[in-house]
N, C-alpha and C. Protein backbone atom coordinates (compact mmCIF):
# COMPACT_ATOMS: atom_id res chain seq x y z
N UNK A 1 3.12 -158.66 183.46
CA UNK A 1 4.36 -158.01 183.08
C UNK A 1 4.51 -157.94 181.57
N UNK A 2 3.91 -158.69 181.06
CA UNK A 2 3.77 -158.65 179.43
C UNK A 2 3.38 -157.66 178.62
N UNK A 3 2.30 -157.22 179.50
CA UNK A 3 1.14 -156.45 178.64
C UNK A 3 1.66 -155.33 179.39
N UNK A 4 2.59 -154.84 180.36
CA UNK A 4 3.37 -153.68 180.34
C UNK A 4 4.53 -153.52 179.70
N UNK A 5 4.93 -154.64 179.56
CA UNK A 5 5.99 -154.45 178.54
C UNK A 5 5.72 -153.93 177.00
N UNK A 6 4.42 -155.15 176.38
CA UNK A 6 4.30 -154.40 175.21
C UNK A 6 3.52 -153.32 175.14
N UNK A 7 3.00 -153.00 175.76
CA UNK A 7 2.50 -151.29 176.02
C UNK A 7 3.78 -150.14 175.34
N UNK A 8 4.69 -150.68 176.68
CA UNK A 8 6.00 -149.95 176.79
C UNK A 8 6.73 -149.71 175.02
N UNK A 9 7.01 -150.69 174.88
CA UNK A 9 7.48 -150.76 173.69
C UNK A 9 6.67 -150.49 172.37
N UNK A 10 5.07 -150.37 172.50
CA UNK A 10 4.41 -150.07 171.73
C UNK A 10 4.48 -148.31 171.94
N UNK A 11 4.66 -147.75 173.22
CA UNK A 11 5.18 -146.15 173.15
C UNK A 11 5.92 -145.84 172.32
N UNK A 12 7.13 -146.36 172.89
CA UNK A 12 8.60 -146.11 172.78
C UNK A 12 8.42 -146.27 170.68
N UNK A 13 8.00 -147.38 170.47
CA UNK A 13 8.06 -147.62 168.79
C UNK A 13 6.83 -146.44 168.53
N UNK A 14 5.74 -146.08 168.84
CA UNK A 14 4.81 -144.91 168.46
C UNK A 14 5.91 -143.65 168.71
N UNK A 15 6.56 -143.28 169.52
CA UNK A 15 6.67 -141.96 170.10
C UNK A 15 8.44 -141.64 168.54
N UNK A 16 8.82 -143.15 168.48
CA UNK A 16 10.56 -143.01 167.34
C UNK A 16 9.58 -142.72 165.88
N UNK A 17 8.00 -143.43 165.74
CA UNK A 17 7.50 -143.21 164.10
C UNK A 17 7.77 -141.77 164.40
N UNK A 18 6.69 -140.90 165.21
CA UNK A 18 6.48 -139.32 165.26
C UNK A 18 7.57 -138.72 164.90
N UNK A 19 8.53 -139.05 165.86
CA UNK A 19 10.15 -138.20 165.57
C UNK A 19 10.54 -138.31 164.68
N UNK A 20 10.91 -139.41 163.60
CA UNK A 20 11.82 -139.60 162.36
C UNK A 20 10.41 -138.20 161.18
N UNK A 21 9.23 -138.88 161.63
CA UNK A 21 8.26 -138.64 160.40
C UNK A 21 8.33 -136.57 160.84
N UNK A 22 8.64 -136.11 161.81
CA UNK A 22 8.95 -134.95 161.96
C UNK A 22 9.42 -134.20 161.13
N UNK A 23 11.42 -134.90 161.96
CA UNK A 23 12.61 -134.79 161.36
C UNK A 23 12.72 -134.57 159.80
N UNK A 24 11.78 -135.79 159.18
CA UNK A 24 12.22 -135.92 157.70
C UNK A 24 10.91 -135.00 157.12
N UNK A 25 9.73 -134.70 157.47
CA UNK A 25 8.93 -133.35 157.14
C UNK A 25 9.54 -131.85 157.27
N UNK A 26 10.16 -132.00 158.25
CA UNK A 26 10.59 -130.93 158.79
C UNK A 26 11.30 -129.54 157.62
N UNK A 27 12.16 -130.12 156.20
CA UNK A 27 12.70 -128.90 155.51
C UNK A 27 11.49 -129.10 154.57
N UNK A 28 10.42 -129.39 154.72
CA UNK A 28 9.41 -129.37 153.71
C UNK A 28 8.21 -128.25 153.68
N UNK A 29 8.78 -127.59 155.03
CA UNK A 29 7.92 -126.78 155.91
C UNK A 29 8.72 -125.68 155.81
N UNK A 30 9.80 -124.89 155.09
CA UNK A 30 10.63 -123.98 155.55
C UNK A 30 10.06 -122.46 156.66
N UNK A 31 10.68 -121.86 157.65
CA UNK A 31 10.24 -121.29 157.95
C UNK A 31 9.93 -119.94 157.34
N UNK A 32 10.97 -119.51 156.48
CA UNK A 32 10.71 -118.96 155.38
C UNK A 32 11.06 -118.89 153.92
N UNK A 33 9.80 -118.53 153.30
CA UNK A 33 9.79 -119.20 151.90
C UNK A 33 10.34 -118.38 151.16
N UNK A 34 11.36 -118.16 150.67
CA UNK A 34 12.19 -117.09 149.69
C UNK A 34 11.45 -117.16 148.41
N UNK A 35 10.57 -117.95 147.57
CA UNK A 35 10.28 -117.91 146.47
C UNK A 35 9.12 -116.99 146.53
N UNK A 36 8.14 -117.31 147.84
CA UNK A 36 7.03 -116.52 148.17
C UNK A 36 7.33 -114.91 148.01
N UNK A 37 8.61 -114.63 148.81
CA UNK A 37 8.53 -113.24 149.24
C UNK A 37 9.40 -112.77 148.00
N UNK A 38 10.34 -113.44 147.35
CA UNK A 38 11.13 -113.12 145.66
C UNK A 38 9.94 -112.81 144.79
N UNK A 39 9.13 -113.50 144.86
CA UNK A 39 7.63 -113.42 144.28
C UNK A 39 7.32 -111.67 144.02
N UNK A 40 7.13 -111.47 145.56
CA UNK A 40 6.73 -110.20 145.65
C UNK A 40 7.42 -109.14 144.93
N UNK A 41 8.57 -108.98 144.72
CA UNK A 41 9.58 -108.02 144.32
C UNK A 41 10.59 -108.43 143.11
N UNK A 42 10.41 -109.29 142.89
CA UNK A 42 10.89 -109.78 142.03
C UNK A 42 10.36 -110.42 140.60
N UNK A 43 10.25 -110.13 139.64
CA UNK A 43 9.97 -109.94 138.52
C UNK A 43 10.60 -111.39 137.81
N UNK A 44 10.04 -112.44 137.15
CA UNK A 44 10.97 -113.48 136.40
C UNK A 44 11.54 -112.63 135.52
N UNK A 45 12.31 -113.37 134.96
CA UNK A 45 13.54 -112.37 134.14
C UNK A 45 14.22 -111.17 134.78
N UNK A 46 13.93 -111.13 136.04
CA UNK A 46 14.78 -109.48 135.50
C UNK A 46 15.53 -109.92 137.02
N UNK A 47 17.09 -109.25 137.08
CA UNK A 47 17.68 -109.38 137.96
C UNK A 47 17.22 -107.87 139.41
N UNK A 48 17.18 -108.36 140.45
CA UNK A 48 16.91 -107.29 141.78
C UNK A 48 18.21 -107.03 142.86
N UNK A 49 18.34 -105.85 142.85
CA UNK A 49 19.34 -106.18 144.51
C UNK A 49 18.87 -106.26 145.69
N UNK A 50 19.07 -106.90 146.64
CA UNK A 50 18.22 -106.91 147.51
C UNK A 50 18.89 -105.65 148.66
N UNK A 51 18.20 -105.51 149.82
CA UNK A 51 18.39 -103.97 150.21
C UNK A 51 19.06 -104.56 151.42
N UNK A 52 20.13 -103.69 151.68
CA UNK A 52 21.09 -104.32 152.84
C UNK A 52 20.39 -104.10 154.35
N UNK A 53 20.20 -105.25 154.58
CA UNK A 53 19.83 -105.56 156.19
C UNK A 53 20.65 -104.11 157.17
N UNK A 54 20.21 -103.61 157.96
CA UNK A 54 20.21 -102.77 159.13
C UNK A 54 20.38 -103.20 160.12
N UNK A 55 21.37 -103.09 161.22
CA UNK A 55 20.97 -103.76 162.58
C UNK A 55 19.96 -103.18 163.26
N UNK A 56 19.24 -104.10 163.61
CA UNK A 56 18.19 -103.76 164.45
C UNK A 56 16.28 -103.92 163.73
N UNK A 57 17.05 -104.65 162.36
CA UNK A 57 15.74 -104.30 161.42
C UNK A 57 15.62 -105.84 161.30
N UNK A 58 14.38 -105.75 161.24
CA UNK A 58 13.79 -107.37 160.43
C UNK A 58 14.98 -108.26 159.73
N UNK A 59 15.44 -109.14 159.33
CA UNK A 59 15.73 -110.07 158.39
C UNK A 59 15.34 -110.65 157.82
N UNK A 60 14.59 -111.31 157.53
CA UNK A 60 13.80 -112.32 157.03
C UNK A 60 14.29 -113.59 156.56
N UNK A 61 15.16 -113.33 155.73
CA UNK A 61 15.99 -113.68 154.93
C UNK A 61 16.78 -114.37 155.75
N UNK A 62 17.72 -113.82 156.56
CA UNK A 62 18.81 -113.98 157.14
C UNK A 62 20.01 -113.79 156.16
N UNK A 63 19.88 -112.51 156.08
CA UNK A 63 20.98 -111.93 154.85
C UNK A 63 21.94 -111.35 155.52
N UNK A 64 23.49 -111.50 155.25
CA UNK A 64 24.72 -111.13 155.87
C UNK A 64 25.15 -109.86 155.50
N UNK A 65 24.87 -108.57 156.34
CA UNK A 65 25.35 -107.75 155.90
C UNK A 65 26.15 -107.01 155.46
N UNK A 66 27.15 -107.85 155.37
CA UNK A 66 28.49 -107.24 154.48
C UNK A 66 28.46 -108.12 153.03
N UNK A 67 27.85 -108.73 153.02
CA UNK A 67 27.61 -109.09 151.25
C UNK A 67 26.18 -108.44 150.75
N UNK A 68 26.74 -108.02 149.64
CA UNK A 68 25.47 -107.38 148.66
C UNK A 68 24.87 -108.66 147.85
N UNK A 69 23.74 -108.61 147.81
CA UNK A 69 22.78 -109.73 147.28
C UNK A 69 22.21 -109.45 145.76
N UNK A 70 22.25 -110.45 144.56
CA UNK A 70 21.31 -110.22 143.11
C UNK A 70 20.43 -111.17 143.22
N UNK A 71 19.03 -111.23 142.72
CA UNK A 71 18.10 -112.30 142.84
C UNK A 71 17.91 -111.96 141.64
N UNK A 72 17.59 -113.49 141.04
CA UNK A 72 16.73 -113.46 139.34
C UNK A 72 16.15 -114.87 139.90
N UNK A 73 14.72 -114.83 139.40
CA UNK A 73 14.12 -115.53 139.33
C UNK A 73 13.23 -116.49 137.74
N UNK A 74 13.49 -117.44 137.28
CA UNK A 74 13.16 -117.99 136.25
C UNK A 74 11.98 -118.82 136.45
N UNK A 75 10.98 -119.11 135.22
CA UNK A 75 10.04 -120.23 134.91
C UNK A 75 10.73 -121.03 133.75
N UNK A 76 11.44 -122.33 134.03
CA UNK A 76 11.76 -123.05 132.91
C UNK A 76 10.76 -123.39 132.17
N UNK A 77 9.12 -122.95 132.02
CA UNK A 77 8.65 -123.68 130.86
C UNK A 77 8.69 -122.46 129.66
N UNK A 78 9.53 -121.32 130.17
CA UNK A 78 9.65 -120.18 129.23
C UNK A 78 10.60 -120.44 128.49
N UNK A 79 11.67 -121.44 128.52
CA UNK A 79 12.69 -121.84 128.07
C UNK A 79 13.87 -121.97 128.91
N UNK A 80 15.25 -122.50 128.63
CA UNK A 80 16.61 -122.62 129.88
C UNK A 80 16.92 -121.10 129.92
N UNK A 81 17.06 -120.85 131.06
CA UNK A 81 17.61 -119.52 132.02
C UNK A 81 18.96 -119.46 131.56
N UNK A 82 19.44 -117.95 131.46
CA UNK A 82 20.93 -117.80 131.27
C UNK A 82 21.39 -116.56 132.24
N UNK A 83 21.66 -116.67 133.25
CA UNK A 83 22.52 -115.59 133.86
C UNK A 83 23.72 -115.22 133.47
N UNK A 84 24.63 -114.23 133.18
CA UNK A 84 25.37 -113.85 132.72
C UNK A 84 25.86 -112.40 133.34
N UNK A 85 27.40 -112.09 133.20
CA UNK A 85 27.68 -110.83 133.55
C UNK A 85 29.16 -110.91 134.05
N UNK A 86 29.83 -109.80 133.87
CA UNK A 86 31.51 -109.73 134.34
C UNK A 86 31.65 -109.14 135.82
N UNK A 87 31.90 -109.87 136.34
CA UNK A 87 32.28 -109.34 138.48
C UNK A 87 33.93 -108.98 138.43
N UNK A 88 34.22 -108.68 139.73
CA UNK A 88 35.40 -108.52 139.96
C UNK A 88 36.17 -109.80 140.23
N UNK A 89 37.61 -109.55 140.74
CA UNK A 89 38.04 -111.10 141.55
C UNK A 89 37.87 -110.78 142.90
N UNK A 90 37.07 -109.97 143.35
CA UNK A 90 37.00 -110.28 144.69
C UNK A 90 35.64 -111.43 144.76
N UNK A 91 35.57 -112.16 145.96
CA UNK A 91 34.75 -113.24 146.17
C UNK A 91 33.39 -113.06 146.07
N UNK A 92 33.04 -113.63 145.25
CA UNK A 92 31.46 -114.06 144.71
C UNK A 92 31.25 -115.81 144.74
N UNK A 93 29.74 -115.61 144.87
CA UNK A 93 29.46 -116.63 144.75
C UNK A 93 27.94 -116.83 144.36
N UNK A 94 27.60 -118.06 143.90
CA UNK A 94 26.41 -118.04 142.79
C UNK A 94 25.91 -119.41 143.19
N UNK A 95 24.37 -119.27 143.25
CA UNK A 95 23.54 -120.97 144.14
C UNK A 95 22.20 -120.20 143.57
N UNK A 96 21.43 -121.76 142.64
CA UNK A 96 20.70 -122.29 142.33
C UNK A 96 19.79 -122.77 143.20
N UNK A 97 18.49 -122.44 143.37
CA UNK A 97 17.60 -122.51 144.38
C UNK A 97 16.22 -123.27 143.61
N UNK A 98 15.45 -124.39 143.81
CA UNK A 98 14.02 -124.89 143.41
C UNK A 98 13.23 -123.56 144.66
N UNK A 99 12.07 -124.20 144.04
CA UNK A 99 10.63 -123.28 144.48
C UNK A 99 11.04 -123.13 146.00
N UNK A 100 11.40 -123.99 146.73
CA UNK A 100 11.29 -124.66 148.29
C UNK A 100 12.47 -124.52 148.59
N UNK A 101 13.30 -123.38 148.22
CA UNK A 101 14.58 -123.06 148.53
C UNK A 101 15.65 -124.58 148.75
N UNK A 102 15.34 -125.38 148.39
CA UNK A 102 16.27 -126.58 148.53
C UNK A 102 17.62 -125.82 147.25
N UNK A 103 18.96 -126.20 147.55
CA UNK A 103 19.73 -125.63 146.68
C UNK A 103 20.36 -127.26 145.71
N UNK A 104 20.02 -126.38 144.66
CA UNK A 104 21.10 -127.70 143.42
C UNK A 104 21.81 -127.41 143.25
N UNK A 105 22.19 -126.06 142.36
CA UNK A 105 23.98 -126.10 142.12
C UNK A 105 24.55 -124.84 142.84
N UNK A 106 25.67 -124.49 143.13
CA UNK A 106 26.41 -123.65 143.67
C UNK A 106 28.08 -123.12 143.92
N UNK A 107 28.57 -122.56 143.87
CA UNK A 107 29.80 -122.67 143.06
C UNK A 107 30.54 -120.62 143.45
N UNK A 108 31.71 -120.67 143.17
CA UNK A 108 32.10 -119.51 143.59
C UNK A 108 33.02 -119.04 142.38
N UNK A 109 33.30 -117.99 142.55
CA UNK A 109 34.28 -117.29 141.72
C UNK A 109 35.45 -117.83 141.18
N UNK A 110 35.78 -118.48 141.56
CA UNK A 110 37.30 -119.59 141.24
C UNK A 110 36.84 -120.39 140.52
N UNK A 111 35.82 -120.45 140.22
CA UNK A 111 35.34 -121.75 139.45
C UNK A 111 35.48 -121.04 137.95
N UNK A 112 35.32 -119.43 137.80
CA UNK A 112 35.01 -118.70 136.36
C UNK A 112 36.06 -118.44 135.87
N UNK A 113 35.85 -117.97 134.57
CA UNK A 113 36.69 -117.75 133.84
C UNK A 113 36.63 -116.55 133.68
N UNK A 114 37.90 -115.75 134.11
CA UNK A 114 37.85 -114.41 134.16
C UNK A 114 37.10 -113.30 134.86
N UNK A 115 36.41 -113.86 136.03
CA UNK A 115 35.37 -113.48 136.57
C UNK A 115 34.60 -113.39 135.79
N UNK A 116 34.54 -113.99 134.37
CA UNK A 116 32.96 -113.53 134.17
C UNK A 116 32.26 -114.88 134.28
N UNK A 117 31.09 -115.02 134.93
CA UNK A 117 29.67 -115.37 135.31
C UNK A 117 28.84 -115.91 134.07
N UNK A 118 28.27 -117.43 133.87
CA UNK A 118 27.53 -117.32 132.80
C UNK A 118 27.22 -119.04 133.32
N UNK A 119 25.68 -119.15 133.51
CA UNK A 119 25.26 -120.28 134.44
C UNK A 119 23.71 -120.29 133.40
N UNK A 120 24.09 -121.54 132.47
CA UNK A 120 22.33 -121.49 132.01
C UNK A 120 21.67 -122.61 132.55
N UNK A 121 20.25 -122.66 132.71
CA UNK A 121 19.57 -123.62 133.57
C UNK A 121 18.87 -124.04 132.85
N UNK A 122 18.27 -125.67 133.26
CA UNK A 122 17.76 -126.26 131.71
C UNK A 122 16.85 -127.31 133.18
N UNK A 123 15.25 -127.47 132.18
CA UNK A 123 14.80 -128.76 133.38
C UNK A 123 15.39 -129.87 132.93
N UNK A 124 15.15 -131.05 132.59
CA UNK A 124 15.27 -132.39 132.68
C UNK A 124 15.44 -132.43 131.04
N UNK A 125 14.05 -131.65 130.23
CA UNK A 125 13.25 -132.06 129.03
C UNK A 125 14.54 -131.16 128.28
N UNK A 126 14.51 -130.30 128.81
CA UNK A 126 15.42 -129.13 127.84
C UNK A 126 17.17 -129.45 127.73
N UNK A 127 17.65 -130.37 129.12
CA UNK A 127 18.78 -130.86 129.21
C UNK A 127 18.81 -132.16 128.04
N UNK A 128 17.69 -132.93 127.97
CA UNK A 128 18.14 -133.75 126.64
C UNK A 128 17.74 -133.31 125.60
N UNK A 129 16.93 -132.40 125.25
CA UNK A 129 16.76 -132.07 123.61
C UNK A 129 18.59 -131.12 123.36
N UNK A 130 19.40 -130.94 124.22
CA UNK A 130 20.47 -130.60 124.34
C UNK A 130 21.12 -131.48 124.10
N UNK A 131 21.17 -132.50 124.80
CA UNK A 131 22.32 -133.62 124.66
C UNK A 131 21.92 -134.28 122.97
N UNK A 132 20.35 -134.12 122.58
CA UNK A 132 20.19 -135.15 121.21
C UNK A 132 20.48 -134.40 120.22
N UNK A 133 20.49 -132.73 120.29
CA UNK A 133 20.70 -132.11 119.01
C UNK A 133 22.33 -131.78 119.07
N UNK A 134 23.12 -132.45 119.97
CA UNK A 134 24.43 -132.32 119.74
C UNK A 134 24.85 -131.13 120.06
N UNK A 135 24.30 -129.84 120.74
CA UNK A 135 24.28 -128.47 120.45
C UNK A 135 25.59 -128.23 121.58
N UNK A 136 26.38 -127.16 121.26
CA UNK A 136 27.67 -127.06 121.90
C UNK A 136 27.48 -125.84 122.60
N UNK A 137 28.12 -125.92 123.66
CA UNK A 137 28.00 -124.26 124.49
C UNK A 137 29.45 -123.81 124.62
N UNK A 138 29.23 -122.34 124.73
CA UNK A 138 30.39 -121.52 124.67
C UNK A 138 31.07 -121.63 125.98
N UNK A 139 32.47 -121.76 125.81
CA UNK A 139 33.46 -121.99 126.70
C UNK A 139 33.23 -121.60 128.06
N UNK A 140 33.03 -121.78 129.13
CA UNK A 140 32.61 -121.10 130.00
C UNK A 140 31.10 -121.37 130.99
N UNK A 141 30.17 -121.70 130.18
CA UNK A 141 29.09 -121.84 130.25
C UNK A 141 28.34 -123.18 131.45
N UNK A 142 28.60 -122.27 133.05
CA UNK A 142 27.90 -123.52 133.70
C UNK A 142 26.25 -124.03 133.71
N UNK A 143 26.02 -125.33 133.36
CA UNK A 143 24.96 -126.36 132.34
C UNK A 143 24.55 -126.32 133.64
N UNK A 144 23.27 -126.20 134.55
CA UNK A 144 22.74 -126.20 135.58
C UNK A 144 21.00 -127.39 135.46
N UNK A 145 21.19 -128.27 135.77
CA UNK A 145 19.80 -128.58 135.81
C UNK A 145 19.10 -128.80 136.98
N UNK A 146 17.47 -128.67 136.60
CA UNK A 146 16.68 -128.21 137.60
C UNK A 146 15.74 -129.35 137.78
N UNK A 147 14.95 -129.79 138.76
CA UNK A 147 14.42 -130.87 138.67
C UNK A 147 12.89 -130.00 138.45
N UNK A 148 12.79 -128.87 138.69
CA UNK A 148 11.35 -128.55 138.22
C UNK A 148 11.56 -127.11 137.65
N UNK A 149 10.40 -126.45 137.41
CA UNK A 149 10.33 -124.99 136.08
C UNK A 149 10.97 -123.99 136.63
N UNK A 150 10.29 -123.95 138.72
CA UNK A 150 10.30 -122.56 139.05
C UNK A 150 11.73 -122.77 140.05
N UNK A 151 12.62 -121.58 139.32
CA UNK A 151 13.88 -121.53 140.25
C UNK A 151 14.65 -120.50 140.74
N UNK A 152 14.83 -120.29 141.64
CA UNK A 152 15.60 -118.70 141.93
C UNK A 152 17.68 -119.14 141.62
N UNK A 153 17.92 -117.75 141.24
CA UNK A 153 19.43 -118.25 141.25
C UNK A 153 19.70 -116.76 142.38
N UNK A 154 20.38 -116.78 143.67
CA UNK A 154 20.89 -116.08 144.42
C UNK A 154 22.39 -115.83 144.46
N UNK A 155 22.96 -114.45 143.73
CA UNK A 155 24.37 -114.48 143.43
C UNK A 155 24.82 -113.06 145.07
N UNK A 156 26.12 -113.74 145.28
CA UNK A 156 26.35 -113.20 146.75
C UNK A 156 27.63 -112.22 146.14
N UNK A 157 28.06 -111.42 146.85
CA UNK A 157 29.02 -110.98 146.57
C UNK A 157 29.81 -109.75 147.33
N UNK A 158 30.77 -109.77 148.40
CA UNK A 158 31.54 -109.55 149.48
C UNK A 158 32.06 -108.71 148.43
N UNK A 159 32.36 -107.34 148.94
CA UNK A 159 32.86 -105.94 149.30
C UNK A 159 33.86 -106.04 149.97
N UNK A 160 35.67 -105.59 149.35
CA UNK A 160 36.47 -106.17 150.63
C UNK A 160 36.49 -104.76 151.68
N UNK A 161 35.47 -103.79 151.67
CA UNK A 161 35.41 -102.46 152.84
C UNK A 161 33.97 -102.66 152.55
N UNK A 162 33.17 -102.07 153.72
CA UNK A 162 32.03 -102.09 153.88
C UNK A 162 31.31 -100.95 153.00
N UNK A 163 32.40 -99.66 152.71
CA UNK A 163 32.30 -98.68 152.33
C UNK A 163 32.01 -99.04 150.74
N UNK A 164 32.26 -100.37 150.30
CA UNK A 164 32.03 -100.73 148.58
C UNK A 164 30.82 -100.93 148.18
N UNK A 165 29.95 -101.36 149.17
CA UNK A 165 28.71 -102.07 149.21
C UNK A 165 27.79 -101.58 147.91
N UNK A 166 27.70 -100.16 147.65
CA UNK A 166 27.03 -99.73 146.73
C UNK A 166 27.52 -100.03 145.50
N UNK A 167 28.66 -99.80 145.24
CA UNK A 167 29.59 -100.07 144.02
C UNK A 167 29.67 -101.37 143.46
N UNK A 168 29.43 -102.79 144.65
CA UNK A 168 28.71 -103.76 144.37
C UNK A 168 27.89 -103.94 144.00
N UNK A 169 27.10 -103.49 144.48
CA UNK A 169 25.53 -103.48 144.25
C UNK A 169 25.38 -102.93 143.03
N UNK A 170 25.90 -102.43 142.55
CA UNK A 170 25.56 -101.66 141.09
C UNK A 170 25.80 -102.50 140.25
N UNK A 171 27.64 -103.07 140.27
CA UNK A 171 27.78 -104.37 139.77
C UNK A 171 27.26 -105.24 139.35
N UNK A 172 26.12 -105.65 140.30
CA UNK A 172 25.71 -106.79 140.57
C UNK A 172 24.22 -106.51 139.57
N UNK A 173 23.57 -105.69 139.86
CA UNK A 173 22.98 -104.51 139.14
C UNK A 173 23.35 -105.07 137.33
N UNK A 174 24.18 -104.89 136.82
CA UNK A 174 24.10 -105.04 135.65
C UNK A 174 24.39 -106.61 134.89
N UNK A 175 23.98 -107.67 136.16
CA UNK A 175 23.75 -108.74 135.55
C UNK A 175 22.76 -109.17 134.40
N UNK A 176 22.59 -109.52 133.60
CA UNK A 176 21.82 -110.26 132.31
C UNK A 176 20.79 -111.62 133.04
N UNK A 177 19.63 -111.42 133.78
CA UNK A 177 19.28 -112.16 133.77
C UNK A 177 17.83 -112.66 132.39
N UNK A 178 17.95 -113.75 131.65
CA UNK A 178 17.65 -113.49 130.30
C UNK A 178 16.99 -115.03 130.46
N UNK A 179 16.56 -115.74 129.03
CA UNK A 179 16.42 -116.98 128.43
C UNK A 179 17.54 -117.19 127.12
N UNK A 180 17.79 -118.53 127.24
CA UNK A 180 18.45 -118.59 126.16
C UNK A 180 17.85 -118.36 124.77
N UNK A 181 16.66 -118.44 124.50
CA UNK A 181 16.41 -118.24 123.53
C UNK A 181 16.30 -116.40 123.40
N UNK A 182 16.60 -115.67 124.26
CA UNK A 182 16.72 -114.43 124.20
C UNK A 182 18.15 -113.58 123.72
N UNK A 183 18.56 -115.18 123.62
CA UNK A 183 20.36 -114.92 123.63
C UNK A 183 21.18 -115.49 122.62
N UNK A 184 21.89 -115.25 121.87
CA UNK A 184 22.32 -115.54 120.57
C UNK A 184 23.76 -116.16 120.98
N UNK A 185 23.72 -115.66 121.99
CA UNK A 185 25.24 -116.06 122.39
C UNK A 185 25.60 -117.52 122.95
N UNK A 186 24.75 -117.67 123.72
CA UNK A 186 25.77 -119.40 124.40
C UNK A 186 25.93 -120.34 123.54
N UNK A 187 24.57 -120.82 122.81
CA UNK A 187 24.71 -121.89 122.09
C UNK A 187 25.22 -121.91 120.68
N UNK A 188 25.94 -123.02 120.10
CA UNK A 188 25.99 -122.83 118.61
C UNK A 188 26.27 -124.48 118.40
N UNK A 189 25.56 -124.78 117.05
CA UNK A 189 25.29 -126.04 116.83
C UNK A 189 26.95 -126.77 116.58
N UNK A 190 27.41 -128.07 116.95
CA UNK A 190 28.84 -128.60 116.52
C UNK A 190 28.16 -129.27 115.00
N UNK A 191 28.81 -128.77 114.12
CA UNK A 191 29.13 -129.74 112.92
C UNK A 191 29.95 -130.91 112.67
């Protein structure tokens, strides 16, 4: 009865390692990789709209078709990322994505000032040569850090008629996706 017992319990403890070691692999594996396929169509630096889902058509994504979509994609070893641009007050919203679609920061329209939009991204290295040169950012300016170079920022943004969608999209369209050192504007040293 022993040696069925610890059998038993030698399952039962083999069969809980498998499951947890699954479970906790499991978002490491995404089923799909947004950086892969942003890759494709998407250009670092430059902001894209993405094309509104169809019923009946592929998703991939799993993109909601009554919000119009902007993708910019950055390499922090080019320097900190600055998205920028003026929206409406109707509801937007803006999320920070690593390579592996895991999300760091994210945040909505209520959070801005004036609807306008302005999110710079910095890795680790670039967040303290920030904090040691004392350097001040312009009012407004959400400080985003990244734990590694390659990052997508995905900005959403709801149409209150379906009939707006384009007019969004255009909107959305004339975001600034840039580097700070491309940009004269955020930073300025405190004396």
């Amino acid at each position: 009865m022993s040696k069925t017992f610890l059998a038993l319990f030698a399952g039962v403890l083999f069969g809980l390692i498998i499951h947890l070691s699954i479970i906790l692999l499991l978002p490491l594996f995404p089923s799909t990789n947004a950086w892969k396929i942003f890759a494709k169509i998407a250009p670092i630096g430059e902001v894209i709209i993405l094309e509104r889902p169809l019923p009946g058509e592929a998703n991939i994504l799993r993109l909601d078709p009554e919000l119009a979509y902007a993708v910019c994609r950055y390499d922090l070893s080019n320097g900190p990322g600055l998205l920028s641009g003026q929206l409406t007050s109707d509801f937007w919203s803006v999320g920070v994505f690593d390579k592996n679609g895991v999300t760091i920061f994210s945040t909505t329209g209520s959070s801005s000032i004036n609807n306008h939009l302005q999110v710079g991204i910095f890795n680790p290295a670039q967040t303290r040569l920030l904090a040691e040169q004392q350097l001040g950012m312009q009012e407004g300016l959400i400080i985003v850090e990244a734990p590694r170079n390659q990052v997508f920022v995905v900005v959403r943004y709801a149409p209150p008629y379906p009939q707006m969608w384009e007019r969004y999209s255009k909107v959305l369209s004339k975001l600034n996706c840039s580097y700070l050192s491309d940009s004269s504007a955020p930073l300025e040293i405190n004396e």
